[in-house]
Protein backbone atom coordinates (compact mmCIF):
# COMPACT_ATOMS: atom_id res chain seq x y z
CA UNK A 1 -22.15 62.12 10.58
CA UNK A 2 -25.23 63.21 8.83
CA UNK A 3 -25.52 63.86 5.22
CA UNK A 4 -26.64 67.48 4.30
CA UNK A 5 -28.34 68.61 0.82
CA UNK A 6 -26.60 71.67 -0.55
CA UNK A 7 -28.86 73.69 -2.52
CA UNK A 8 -26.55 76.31 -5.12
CA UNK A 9 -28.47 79.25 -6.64
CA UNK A 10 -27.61 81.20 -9.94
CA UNK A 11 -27.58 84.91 -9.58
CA UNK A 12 -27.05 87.45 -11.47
CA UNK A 13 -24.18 88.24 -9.58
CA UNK A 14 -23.12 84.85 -9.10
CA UNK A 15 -23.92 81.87 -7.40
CA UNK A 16 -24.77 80.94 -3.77
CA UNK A 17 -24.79 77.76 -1.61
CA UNK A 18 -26.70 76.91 1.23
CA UNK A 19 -27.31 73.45 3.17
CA UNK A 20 -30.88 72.58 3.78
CA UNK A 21 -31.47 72.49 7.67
CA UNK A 22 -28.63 75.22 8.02
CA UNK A 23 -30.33 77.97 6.17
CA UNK A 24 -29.19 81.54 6.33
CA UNK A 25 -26.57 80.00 9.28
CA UNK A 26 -24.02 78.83 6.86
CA UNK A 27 -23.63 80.57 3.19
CA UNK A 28 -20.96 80.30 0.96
CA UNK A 29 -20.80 82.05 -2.32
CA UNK A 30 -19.04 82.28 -5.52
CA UNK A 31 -18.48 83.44 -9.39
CA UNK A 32 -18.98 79.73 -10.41
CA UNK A 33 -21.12 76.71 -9.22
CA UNK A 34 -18.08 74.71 -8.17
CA UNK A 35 -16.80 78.11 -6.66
CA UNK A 36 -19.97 78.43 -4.23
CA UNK A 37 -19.88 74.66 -3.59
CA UNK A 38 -16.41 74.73 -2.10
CA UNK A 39 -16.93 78.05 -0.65
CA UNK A 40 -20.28 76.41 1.76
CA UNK A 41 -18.48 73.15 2.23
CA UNK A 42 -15.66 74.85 4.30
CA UNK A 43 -17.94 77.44 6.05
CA UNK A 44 -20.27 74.15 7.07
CA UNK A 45 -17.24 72.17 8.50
CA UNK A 46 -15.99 75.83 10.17
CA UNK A 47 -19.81 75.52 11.70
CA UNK A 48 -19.05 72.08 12.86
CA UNK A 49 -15.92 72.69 13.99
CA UNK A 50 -16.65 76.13 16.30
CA UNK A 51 -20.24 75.65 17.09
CA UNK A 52 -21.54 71.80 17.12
CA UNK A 53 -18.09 70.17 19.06
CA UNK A 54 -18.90 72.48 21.90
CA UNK A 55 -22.55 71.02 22.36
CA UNK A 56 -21.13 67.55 22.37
């Protein structure tokens, strides 16, 4: 599997997660870093999981 750099943003409403290559496909957000960082590492495995098996 390839490796994927998250990128996680301070807001002032929180903080948001994004992979690079996957941008504005696969979010995840939260009040905390560690938050946001859990939050995009499901929704890119839910990604992998519903969209990228059915290509294969």
């Amino acid at each position: 599997m390839r490796e994927l750099k998250i990128i996680v943003e301070k807001h002032p409403e929180g903080y948001v997660a994004y992979p690079l290559g996957l941008k504005r496909i696969v979010v995840g957000g939260g009040n905390t870093y560690e938050e946001a960082l859990e939050d995009v590492k499901s929704a890119i495995k839910f990604h992998i999981e519903t969209f990228w098996r059915k290509c294969l």
